[in-house]
C-alpha atoms as a PDB file:
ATOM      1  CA  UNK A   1      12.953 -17.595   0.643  1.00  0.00           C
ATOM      2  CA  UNK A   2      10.370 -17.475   3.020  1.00  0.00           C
ATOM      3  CA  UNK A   3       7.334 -14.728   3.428  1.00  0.00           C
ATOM      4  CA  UNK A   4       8.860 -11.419   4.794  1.00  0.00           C
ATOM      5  CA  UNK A   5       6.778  -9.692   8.016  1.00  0.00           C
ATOM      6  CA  UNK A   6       5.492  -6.706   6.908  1.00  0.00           C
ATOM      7  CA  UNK A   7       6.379  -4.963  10.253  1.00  0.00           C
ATOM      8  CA  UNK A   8       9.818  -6.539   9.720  1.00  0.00           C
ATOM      9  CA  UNK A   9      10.170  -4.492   6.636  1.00  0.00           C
ATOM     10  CA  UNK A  10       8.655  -1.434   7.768  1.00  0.00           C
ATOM     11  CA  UNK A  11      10.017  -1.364  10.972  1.00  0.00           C
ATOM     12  CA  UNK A  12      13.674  -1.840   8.873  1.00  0.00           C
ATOM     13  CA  UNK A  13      13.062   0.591   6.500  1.00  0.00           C
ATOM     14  CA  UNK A  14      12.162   3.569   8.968  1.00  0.00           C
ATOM     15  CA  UNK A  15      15.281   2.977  11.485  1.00  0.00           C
ATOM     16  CA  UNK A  16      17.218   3.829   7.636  1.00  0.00           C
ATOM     17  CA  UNK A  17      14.725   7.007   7.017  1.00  0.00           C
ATOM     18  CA  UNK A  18      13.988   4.823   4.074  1.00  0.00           C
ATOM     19  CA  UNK A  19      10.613   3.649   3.001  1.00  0.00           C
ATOM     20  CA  UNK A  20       9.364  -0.003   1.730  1.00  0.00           C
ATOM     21  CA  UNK A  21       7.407   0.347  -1.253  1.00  0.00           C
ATOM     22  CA  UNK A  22       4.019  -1.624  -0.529  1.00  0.00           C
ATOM     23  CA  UNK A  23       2.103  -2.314  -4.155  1.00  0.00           C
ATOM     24  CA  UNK A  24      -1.748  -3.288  -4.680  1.00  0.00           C
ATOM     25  CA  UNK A  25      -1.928  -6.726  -6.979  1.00  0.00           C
ATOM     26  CA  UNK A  26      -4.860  -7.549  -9.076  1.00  0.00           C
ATOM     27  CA  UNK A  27      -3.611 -10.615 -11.164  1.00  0.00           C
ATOM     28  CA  UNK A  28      -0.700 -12.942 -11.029  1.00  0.00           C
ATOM     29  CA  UNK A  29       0.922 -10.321 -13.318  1.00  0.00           C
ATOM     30  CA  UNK A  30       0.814  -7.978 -11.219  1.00  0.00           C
ATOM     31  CA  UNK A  31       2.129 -10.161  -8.466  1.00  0.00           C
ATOM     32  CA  UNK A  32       5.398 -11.306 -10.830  1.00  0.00           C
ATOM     33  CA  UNK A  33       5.999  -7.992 -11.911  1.00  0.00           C
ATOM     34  CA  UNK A  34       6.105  -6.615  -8.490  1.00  0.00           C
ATOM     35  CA  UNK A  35       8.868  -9.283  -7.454  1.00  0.00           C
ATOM     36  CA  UNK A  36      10.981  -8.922 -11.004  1.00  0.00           C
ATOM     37  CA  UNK A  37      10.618  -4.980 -10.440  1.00  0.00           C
ATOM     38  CA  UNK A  38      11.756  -5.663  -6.251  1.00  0.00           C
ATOM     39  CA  UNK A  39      14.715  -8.737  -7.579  1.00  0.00           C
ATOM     40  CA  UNK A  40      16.275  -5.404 -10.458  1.00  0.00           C
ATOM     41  CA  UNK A  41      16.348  -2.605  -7.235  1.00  0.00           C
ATOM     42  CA  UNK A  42      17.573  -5.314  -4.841  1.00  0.00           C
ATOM     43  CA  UNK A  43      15.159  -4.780  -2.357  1.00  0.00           C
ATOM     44  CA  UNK A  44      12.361  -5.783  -0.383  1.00  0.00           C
ATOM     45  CA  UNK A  45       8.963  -5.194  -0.997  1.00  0.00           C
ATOM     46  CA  UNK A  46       5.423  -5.104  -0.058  1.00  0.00           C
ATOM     47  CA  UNK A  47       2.680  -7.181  -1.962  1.00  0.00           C
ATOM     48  CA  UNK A  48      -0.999  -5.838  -1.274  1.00  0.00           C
ATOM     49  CA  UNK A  49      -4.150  -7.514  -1.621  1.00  0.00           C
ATOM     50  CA  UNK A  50      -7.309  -4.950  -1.114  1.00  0.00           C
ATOM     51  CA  UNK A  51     -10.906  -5.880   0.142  1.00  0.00           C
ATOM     52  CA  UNK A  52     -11.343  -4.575  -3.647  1.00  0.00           C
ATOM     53  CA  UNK A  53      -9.358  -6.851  -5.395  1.00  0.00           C
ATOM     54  CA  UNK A  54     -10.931  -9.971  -3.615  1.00  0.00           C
ATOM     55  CA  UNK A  55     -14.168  -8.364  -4.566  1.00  0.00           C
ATOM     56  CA  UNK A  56     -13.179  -8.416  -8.218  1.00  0.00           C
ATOM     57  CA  UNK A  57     -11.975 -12.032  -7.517  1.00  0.00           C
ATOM     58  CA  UNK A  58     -15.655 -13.306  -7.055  1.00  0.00           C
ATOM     59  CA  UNK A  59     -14.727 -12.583  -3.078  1.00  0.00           C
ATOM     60  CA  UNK A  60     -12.082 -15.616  -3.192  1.00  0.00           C
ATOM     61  CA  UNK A  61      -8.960 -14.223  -1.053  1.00  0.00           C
ATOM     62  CA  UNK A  62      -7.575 -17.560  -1.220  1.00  0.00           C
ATOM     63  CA  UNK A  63      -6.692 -18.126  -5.268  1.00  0.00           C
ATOM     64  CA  UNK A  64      -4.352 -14.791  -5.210  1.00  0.00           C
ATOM     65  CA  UNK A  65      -3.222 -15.198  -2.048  1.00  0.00           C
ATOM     66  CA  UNK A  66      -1.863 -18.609  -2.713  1.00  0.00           C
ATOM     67  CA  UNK A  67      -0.285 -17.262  -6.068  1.00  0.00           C
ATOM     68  CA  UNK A  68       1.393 -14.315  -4.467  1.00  0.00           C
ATOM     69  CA  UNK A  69       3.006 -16.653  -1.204  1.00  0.00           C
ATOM     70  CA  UNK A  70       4.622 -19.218  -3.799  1.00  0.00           C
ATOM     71  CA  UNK A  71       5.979 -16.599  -5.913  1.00  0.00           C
ATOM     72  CA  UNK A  72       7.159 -14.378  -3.164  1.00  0.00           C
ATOM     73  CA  UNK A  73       8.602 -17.858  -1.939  1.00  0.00           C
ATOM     74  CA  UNK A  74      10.839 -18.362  -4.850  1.00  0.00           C
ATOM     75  CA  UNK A  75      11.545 -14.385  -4.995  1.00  0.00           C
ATOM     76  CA  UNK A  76      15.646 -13.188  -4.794  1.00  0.00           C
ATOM     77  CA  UNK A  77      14.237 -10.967  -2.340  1.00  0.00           C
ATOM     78  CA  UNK A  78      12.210 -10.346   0.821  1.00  0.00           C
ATOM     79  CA  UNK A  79       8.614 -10.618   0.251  1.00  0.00           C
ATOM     80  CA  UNK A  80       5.837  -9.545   2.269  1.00  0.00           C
ATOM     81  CA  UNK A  81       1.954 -10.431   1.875  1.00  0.00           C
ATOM     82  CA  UNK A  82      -0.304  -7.492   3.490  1.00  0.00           C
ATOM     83  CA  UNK A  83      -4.215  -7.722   3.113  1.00  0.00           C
ATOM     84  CA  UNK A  84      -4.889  -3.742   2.042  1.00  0.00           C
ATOM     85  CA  UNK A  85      -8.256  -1.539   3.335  1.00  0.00           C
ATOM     86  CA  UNK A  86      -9.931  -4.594   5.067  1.00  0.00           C
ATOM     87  CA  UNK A  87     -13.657  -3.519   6.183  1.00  0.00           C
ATOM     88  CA  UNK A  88     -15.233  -6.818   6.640  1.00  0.00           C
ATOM     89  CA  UNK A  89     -15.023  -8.703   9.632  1.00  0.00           C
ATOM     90  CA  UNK A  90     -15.156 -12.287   7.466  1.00  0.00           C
ATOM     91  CA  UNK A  91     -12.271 -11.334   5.097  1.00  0.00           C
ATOM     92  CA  UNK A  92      -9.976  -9.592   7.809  1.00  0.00           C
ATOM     93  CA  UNK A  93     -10.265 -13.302  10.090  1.00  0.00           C
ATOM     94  CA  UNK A  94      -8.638 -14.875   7.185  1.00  0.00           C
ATOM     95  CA  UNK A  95      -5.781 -13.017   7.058  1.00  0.00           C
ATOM     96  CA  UNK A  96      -3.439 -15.211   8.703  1.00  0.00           C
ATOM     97  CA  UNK A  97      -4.274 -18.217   7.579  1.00  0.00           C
ATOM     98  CA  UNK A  98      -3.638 -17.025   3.819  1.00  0.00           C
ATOM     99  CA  UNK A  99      -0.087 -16.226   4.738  1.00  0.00           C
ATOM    100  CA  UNK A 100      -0.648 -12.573   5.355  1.00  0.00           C
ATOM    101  CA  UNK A 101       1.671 -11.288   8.228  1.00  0.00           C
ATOM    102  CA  UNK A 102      -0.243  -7.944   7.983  1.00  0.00           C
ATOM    103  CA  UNK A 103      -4.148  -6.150   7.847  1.00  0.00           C
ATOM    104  CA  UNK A 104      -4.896  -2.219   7.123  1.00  0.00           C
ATOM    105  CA  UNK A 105      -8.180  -2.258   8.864  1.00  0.00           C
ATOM    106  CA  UNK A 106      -9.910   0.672   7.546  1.00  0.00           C
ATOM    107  CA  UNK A 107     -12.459   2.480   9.758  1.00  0.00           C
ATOM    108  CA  UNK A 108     -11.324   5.818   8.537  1.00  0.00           C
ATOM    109  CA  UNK A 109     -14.739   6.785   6.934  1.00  0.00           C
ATOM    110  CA  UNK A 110     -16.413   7.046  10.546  1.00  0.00           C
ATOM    111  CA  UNK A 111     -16.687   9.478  13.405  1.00  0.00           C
ATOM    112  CA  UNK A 112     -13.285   9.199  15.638  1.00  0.00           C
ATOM    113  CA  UNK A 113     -14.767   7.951  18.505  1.00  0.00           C
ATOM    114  CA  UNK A 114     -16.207   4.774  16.071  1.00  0.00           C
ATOM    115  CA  UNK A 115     -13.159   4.502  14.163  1.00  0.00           C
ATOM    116  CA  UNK A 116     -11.209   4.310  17.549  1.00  0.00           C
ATOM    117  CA  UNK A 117     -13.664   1.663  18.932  1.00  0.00           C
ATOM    118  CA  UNK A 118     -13.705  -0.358  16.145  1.00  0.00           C
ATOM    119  CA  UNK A 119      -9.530  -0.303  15.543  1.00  0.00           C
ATOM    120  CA  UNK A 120      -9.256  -1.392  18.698  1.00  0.00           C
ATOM    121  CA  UNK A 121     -11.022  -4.463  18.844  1.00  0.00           C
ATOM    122  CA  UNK A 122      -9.491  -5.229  15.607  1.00  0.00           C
ATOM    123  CA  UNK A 123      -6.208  -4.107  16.574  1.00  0.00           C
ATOM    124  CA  UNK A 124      -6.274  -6.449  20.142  1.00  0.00           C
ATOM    125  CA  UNK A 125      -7.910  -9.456  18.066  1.00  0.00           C
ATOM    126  CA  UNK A 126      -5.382  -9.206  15.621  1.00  0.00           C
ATOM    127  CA  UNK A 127      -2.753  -8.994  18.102  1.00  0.00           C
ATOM    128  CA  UNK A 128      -3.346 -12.063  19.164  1.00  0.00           C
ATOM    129  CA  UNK A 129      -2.961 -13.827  15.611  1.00  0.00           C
ATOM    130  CA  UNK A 130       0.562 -12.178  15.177  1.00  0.00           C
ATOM    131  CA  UNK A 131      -0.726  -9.583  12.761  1.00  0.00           C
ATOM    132  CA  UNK A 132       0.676  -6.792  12.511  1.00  0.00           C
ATOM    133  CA  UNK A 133      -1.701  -3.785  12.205  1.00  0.00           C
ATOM    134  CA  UNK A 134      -2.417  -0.061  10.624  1.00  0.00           C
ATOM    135  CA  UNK A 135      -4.891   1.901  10.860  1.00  0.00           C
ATOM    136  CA  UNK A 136      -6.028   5.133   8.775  1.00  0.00           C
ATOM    137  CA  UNK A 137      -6.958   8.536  10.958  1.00  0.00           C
ATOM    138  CA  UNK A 138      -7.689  11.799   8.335  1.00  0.00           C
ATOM    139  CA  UNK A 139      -9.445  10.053   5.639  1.00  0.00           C
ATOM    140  CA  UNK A 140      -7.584   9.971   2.270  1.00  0.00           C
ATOM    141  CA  UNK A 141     -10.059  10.503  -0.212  1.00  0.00           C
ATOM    142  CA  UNK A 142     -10.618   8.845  -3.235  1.00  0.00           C
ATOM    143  CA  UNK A 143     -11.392   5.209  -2.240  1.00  0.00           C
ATOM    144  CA  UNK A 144     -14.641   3.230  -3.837  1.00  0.00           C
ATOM    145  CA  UNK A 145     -14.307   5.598  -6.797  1.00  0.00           C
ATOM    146  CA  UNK A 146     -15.314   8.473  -4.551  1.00  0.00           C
ATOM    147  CA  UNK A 147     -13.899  11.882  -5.193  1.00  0.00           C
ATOM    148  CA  UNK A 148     -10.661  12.785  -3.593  1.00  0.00           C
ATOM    149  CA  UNK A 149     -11.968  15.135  -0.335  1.00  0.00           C
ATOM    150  CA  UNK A 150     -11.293  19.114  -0.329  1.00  0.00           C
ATOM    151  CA  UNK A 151      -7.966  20.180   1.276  1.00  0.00           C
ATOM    152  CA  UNK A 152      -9.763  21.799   3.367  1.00  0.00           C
ATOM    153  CA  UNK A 153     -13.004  19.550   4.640  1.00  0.00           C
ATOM    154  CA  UNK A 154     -13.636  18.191   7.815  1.00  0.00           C
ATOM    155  CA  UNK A 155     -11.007  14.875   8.157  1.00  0.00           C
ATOM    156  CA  UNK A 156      -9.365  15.328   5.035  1.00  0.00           C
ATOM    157  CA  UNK A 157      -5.778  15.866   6.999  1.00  0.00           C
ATOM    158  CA  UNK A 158      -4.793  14.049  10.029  1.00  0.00           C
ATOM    159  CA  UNK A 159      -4.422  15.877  13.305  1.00  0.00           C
ATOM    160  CA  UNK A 160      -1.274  15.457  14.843  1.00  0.00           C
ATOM    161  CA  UNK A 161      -3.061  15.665  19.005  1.00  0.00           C
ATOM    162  CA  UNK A 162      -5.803  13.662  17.609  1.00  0.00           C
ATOM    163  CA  UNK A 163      -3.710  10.766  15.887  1.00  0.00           C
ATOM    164  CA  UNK A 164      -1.022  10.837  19.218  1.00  0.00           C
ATOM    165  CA  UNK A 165      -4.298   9.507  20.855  1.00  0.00           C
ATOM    166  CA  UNK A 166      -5.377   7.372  18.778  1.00  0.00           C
ATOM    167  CA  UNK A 167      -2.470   5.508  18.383  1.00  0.00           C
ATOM    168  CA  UNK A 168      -2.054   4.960  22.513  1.00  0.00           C
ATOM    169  CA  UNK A 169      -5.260   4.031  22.797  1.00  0.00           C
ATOM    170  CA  UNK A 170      -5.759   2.076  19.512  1.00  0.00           C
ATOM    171  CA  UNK A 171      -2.623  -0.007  20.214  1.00  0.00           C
ATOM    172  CA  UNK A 172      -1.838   0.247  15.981  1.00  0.00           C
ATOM    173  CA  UNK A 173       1.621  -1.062  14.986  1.00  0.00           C
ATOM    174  CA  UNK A 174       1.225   1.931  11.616  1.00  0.00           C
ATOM    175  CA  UNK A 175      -0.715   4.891  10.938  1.00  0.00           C
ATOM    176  CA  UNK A 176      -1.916   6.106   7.464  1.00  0.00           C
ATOM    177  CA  UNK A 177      -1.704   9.525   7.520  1.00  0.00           C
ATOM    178  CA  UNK A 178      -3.561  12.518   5.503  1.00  0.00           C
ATOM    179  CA  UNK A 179      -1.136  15.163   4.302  1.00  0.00           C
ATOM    180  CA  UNK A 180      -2.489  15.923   0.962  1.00  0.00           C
ATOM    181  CA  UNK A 181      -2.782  12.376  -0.865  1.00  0.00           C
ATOM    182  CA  UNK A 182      -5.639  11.015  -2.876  1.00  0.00           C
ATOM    183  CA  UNK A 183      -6.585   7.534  -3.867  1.00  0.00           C
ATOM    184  CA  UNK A 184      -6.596   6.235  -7.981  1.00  0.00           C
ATOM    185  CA  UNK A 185      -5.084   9.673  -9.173  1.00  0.00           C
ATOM    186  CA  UNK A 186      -3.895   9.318 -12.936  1.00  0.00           C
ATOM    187  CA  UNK A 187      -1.995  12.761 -12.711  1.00  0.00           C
ATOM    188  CA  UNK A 188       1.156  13.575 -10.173  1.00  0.00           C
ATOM    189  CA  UNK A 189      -0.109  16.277  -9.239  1.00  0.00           C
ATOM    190  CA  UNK A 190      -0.384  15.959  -5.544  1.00  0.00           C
ATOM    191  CA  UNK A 191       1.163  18.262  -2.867  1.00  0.00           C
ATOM    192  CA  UNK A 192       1.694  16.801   0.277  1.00  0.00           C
ATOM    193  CA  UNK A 193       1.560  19.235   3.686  1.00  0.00           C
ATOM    194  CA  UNK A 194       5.349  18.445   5.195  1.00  0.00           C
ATOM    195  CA  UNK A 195       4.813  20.446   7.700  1.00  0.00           C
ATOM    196  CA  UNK A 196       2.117  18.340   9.003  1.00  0.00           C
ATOM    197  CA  UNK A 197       4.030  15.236   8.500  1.00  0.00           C
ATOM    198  CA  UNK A 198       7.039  16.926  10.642  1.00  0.00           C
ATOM    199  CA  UNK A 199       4.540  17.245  13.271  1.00  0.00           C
ATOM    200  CA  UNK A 200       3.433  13.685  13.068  1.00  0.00           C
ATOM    201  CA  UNK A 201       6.733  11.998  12.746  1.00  0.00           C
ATOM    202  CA  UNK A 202       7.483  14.071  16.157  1.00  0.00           C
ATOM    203  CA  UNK A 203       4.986  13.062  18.179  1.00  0.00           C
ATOM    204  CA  UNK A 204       3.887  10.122  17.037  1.00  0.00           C
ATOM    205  CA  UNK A 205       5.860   6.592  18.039  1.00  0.00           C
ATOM    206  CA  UNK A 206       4.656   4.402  15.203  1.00  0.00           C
ATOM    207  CA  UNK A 207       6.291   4.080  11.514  1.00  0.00           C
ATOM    208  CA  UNK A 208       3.542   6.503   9.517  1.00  0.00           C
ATOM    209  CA  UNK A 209       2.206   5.034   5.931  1.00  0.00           C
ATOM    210  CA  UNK A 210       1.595   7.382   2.849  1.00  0.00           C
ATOM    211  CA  UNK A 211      -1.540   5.994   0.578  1.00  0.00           C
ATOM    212  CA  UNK A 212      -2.430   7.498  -2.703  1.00  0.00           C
ATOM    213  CA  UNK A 213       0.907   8.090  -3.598  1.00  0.00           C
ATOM    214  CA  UNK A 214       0.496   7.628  -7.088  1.00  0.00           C
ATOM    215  CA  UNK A 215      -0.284  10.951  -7.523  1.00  0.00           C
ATOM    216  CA  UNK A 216       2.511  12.334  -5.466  1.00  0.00           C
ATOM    217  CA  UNK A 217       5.720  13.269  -7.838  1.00  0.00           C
ATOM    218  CA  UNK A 218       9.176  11.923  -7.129  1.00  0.00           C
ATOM    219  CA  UNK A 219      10.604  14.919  -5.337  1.00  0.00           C
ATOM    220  CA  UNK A 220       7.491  14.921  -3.135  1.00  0.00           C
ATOM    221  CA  UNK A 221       7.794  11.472  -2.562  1.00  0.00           C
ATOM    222  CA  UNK A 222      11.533  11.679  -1.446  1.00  0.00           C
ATOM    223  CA  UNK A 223      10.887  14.760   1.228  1.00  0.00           C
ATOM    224  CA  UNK A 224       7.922  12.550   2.427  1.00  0.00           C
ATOM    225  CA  UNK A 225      10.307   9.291   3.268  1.00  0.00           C
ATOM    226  CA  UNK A 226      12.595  11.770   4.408  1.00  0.00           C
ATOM    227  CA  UNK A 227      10.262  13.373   6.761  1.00  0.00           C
ATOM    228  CA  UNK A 228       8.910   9.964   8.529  1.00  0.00           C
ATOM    229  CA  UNK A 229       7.114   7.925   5.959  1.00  0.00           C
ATOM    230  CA  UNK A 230       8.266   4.072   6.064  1.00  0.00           C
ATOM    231  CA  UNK A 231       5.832   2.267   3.774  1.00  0.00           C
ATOM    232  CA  UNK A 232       4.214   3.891   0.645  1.00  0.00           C
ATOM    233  CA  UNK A 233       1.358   2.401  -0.886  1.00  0.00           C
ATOM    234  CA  UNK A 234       1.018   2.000  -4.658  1.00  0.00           C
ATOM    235  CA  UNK A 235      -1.661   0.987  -6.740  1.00  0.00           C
ATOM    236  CA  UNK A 236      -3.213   3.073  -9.865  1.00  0.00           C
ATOM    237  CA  UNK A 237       0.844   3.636 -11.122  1.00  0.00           C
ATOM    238  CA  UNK A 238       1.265  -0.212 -11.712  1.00  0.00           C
ATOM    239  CA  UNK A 239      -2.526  -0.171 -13.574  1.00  0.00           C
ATOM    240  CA  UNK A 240      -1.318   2.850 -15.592  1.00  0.00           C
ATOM    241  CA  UNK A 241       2.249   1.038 -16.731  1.00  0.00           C
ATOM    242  CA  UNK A 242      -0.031  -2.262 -17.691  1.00  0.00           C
ATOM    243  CA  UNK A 243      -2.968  -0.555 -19.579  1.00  0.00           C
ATOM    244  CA  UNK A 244      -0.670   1.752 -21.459  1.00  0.00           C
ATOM    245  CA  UNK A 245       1.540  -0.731 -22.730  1.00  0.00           C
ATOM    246  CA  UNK A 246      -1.339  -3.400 -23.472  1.00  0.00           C
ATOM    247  CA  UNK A 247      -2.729  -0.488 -25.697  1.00  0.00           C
ATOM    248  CA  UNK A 248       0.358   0.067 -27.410  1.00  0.00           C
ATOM    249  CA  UNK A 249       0.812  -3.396 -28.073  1.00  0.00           C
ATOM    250  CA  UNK A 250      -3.038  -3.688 -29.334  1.00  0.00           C
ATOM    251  CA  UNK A 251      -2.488  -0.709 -31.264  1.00  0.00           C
ATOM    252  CA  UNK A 252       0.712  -1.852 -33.346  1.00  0.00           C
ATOM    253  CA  UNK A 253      -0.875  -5.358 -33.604  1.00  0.00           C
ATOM    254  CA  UNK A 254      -4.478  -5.133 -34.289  1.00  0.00           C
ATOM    255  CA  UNK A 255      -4.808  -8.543 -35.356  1.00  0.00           C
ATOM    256  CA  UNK A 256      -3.767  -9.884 -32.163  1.00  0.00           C
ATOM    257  CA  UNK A 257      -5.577 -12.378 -30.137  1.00  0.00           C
ATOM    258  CA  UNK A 258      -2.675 -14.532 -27.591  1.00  0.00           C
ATOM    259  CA  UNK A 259      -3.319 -12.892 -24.431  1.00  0.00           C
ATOM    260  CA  UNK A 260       0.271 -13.897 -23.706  1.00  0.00           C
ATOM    261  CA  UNK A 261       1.917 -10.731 -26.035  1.00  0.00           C
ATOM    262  CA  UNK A 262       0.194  -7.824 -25.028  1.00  0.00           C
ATOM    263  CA  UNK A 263       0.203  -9.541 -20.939  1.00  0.00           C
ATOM    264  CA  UNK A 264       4.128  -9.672 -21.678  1.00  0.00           C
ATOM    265  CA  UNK A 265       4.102  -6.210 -22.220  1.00  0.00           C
ATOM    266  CA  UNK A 266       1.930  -5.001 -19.126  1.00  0.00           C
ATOM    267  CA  UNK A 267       3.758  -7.054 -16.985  1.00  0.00           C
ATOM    268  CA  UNK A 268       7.386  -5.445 -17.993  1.00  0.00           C
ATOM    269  CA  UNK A 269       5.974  -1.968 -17.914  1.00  0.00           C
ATOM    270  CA  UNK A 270       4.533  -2.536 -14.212  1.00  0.00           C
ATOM    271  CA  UNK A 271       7.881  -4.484 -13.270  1.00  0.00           C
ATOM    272  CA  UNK A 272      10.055  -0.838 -14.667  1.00  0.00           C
ATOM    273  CA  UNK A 273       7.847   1.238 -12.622  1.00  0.00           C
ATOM    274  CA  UNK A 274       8.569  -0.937  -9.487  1.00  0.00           C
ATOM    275  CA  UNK A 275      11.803  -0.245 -10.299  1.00  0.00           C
ATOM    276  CA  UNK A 276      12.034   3.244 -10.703  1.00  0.00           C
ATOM    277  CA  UNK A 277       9.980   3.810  -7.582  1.00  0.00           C
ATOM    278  CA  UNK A 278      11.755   1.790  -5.528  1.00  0.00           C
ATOM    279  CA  UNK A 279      14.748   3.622  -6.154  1.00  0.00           C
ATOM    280  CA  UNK A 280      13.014   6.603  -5.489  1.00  0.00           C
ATOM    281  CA  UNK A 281      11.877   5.321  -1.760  1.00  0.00           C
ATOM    282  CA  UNK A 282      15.201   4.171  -1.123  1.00  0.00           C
ATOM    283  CA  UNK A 283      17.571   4.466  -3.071  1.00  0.00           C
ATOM    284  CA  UNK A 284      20.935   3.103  -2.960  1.00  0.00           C
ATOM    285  CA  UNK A 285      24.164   4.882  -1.836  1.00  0.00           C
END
């Protein structure tokens, strides 16, 4: 079928007080075991190429971008392409000609004033190319293989006055919100402040976006879609799945050198865990 709109899917999701699971891709297994994972829930999802990931591709958008579009083409279910923590000017002007309906320009590591400044421009360029955009006030920590910030530092949770105006005077279509997250956690070990999140869902008239939520446990994932999140990022989970079951497979066949076996396995484990959380996001009645 054809690409999904990311703010189609978001925008669906939150008028359900569900959320649309939105997962980071690295290789083309990641990409088919995102859609096989999406096709078993029956759902629509979310495919996410960072600034990161095109860094690791040599700083070629277009060779995964092109994979991901066909095979969310010939997906069973709505697909979405959405170009994930975009900093540089060059790689965020080529979103929409690669097919993606969707940009998370990430300013979140300056001053407010700067961060506003700089959404904006992006936010009323973008406009104009029929991207959708989100932006990140409250800086979840852990990007770049940084340290995750302290609960209680300067920025490290998003004020609810503070992120009201932003997102008038930004013009954002989604807001990434700090409430206790962290970037490339291996444990679930997060707590997330609901409390907060009640306060942003109430005053704030954009669907709100979780990051780091591979840290977050199930139950706190489920009281955070019920208390306003629509999309939920998801990244180090999938890389767990696919590492752990390449060295099982390496393990129990040491002699092994087809690339094809052990890749089987990674992709199958990632494509269960899209599963699982999907159903955990929104799950069926």
């Amino acid at each position: 079928m054809p690409l999904a709109r990311t703010g189609d899917l978001v925008a669906e999701a939150a008028a359900k007080r569900t959320a649309v699971a939105a997962f980071n891709v690295i290789t083309l297994e990641h990409v088919e075991a995102v859609i096989a994972g999406a096709e078993a829930a029956t759902s629509p999802v979310v495919l996410q190429v960072s600034e990161n990931a095109v860094k690791f591709r040599h700083g070629r958008l277009l060779p995964l971008a092109r994979a991901a579009a066909t095979a969310a083409g010939a997906a069973a279910v709505p697909v979405a392409l959405h170009l994930d923590h975009v900093k540089q000017d060059a790689l965020l002007r080529q979103a929409a000609d690669a097919g993606f309906s969707s940009v998370m320009y990430d300013a979140a590591h300056l001053p407010y004033r700067q961060n506003l400044a700089a959404t904006r421009a992006v936010a009323d360029w973008a406009h104009t190319q029929g991207l959708w955009i989100e932006a990140e006030l409250g800086e979840v920590g852990g990007k770049g293989g940084r340290p995750p910030l302290d609960a209680h530092a300067p920025g490290a949770r998003t004020h609810p006055e503070e992120a009201r105006r932003f997102v008038a005077e930004s013009g954002v279509d989604a807001l990434a919100v700090a409430i206790g997250s962290s970037h490339a956690m291996t444990t679930r070990t997060a707590a997330l402040d609901h409390h907060l999140l009640g306060l942003l869902d109430r005053g704030l008239n954009v669907p709100l976006v979780l990051h780091g939520s591979s840290g977050v446990p199930d139950d706190e994932l489920a009281a955070a879609v019920g208390g306003g999140i629509a999309k939920v990022n998801i990244g180090t989970a999938l890389n767990i799945a696919m590492t752990g079951a390449i060295r099982t497979h390496l393990a129990d066949h040491p002699d092994g050198v087809d690339p094809r076996a052990y890749l089987t396995e990674g992709r199958r484990a990632m494509a269960d865990a899209v599963t699982r959380l999907i159903g955990v996001l929104a799950p069926t009645v």
